[in-house]
PDB file of N, CA and C in Angstrom:
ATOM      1  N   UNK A   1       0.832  -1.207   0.000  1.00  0.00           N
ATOM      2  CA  UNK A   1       0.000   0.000   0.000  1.00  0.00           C
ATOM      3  C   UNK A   1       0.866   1.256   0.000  1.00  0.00           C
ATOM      4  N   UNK A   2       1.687   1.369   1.139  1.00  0.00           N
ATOM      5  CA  UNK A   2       2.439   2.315   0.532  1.00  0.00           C
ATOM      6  C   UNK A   2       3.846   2.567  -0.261  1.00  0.00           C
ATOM      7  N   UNK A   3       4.052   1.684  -0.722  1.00  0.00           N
ATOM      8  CA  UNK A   3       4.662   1.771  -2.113  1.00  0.00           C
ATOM      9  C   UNK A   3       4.093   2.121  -2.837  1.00  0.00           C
ATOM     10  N   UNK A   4       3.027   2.003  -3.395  1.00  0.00           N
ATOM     11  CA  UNK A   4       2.094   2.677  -3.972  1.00  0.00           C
ATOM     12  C   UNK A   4       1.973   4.011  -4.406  1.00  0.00           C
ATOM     13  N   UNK A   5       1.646   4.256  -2.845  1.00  0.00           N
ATOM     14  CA  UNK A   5       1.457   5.849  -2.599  1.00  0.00           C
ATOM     15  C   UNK A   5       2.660   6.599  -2.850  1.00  0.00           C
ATOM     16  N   UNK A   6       3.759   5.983  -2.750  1.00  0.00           N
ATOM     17  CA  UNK A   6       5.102   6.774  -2.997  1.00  0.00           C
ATOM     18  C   UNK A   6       5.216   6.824  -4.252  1.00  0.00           C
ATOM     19  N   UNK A   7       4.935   5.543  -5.310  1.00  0.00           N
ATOM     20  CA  UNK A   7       5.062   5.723  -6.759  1.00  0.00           C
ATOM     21  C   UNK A   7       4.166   6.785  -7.382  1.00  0.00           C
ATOM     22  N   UNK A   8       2.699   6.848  -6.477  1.00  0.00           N
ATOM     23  CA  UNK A   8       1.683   8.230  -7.187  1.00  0.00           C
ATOM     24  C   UNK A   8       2.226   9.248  -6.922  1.00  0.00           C
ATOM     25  N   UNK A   9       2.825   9.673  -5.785  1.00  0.00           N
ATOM     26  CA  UNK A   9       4.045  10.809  -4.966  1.00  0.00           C
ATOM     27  C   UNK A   9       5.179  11.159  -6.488  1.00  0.00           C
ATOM     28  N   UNK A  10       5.672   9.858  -6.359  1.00  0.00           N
ATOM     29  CA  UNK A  10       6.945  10.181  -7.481  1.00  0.00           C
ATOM     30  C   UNK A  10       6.239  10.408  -8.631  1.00  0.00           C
ATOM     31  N   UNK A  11       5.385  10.304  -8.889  1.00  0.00           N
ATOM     32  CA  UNK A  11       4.758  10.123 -10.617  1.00  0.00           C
ATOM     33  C   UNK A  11       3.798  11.306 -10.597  1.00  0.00           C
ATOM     34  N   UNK A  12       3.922  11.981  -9.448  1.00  0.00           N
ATOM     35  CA  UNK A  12       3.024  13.130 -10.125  1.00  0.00           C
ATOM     36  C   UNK A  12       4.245  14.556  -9.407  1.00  0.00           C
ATOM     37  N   UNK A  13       4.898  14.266  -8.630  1.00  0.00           N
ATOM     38  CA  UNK A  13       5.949  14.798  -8.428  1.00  0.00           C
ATOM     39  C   UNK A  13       6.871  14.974 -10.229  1.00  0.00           C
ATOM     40  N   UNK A  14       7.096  14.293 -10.660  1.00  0.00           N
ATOM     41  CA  UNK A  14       7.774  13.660 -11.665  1.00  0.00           C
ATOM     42  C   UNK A  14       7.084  15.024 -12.785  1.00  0.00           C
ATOM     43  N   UNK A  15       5.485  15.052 -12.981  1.00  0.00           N
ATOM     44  CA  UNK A  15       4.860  15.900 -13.959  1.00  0.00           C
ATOM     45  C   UNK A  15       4.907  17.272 -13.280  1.00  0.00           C
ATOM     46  N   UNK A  16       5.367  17.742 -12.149  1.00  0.00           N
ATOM     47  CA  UNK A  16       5.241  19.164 -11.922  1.00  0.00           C
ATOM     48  C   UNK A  16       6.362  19.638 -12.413  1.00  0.00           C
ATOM     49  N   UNK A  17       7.445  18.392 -12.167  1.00  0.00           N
ATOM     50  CA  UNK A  17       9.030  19.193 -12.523  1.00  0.00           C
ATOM     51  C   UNK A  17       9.319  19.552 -13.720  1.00  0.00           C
ATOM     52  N   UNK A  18       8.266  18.126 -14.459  1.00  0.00           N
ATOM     53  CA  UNK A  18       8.449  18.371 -16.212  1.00  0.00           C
ATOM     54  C   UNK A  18       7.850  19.925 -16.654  1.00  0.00           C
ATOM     55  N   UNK A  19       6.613  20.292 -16.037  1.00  0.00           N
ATOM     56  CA  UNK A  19       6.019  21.743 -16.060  1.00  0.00           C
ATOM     57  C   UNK A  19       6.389  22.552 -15.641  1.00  0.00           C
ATOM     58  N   UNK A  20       7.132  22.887 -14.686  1.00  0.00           N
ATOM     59  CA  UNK A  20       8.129  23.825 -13.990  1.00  0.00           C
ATOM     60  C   UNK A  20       8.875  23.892 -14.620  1.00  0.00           C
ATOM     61  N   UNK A  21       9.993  22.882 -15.698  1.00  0.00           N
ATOM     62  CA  UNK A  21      11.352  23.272 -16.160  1.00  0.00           C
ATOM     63  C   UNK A  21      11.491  23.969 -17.290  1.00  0.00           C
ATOM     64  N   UNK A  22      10.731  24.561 -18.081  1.00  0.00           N
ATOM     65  CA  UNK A  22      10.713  25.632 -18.552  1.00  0.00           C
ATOM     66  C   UNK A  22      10.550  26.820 -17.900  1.00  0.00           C
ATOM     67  N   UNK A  23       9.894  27.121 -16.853  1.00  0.00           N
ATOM     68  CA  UNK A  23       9.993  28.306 -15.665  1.00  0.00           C
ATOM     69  C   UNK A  23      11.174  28.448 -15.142  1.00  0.00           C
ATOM     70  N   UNK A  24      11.447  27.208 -15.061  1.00  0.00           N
ATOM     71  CA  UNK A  24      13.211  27.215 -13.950  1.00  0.00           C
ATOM     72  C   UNK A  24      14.081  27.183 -15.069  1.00  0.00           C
ATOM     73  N   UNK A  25      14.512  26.878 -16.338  1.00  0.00           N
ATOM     74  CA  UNK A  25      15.313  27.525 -17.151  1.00  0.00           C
ATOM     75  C   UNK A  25      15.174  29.622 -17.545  1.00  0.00           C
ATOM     76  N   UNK A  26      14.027  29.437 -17.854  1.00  0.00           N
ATOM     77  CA  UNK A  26      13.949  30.902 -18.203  1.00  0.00           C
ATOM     78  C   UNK A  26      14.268  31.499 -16.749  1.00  0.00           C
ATOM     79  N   UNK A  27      13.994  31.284 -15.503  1.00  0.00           N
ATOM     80  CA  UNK A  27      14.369  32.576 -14.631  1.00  0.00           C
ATOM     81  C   UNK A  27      15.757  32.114 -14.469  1.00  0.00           C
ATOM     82  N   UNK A  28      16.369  30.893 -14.310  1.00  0.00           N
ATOM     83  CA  UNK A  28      17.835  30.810 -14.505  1.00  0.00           C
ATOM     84  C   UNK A  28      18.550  31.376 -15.122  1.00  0.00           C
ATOM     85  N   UNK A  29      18.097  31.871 -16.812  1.00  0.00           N
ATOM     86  CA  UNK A  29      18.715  32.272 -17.462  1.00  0.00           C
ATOM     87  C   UNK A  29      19.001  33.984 -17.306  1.00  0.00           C
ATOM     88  N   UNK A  30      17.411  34.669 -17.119  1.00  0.00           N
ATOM     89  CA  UNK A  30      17.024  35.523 -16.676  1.00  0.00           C
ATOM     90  C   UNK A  30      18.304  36.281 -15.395  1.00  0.00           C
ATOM     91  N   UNK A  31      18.033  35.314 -14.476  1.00  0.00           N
ATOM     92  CA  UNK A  31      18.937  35.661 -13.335  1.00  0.00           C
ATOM     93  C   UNK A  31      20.485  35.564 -13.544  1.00  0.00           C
ATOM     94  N   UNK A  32      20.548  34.723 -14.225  1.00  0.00           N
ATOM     95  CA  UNK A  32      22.055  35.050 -14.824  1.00  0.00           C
ATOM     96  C   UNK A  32      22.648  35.925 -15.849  1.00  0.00           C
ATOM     97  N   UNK A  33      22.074  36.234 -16.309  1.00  0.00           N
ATOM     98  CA  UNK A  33      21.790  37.532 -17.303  1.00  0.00           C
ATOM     99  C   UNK A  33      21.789  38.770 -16.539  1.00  0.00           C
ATOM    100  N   UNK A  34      20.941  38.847 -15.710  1.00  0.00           N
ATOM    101  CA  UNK A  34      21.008  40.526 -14.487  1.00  0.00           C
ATOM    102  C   UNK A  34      22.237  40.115 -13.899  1.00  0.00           C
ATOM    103  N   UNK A  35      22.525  39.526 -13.134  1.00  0.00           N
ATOM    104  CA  UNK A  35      23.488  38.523 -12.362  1.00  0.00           C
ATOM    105  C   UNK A  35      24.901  39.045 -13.030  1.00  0.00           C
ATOM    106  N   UNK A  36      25.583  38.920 -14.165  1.00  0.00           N
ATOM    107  CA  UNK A  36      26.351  39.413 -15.121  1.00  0.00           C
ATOM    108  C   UNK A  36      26.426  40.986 -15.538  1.00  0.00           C
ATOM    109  N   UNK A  37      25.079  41.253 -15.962  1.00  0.00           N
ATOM    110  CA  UNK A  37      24.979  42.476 -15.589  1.00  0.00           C
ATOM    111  C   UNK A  37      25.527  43.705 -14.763  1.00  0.00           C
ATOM    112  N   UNK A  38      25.066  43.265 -13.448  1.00  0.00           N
ATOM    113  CA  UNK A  38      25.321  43.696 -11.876  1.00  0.00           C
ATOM    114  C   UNK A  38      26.790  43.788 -11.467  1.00  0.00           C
ATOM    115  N   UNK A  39      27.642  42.604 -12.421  1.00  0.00           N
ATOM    116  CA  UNK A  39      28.401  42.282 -12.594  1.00  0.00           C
ATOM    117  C   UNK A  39      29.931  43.964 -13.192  1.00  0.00           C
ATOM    118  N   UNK A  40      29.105  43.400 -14.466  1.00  0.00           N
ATOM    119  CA  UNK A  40      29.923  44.463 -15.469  1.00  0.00           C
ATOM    120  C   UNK A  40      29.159  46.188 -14.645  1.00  0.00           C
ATOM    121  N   UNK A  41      28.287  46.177 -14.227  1.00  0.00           N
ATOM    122  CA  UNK A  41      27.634  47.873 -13.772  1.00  0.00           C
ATOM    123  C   UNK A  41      29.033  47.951 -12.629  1.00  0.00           C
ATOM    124  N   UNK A  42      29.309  46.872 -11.660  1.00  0.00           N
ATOM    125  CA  UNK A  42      29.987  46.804 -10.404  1.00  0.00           C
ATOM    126  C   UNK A  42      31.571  47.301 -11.088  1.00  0.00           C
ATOM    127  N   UNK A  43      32.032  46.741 -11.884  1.00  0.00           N
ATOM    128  CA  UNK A  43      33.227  46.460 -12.358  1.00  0.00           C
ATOM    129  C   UNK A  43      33.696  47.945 -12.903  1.00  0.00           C
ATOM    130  N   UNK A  44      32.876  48.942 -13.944  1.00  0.00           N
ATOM    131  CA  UNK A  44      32.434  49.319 -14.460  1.00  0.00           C
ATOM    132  C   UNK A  44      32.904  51.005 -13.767  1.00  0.00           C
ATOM    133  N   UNK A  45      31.942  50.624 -12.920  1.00  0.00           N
ATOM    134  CA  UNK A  45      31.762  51.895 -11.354  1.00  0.00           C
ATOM    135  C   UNK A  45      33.272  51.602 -10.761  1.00  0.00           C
ATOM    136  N   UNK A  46      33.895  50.606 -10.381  1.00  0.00           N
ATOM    137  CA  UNK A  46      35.023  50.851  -9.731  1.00  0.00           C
ATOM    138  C   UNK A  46      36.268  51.407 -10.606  1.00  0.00           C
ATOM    139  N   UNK A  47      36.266  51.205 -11.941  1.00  0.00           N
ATOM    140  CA  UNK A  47      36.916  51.509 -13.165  1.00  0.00           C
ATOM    141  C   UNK A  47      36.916  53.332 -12.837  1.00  0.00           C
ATOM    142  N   UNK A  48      35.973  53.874 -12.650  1.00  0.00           N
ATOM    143  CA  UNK A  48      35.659  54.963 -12.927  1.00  0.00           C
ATOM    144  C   UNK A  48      35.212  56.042 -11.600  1.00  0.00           C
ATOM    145  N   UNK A  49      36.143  55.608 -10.589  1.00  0.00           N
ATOM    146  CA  UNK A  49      36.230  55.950  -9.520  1.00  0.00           C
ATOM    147  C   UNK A  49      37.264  56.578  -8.464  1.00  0.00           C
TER     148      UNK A  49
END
């Protein structure tokens, strides 16, 4: 019985991640993109200081 319940757990666990991982690539990318950004603005400002 509950093996079971852990395989419906994993198997619908399993379809949120598949639907989420286009959300979690794009803000990954997103955030690494500002992230770099923040980066070169930081670098940028001390250059010119």
């Amino acid at each position: 019985m509950r093996s079971k319940l852990q395989k419906v757990i994993h198997f619908r666990v399993m379809i949120f991640l598949a639907m989420i991982e286009d959300e979690l690539i794009y803000w990954q990318k997103v955030s690494f993109e500002s992230g770099s950004y923040s980066f070169l603005v930081s670098v940028w400002s001390k250059c010119h200081t």
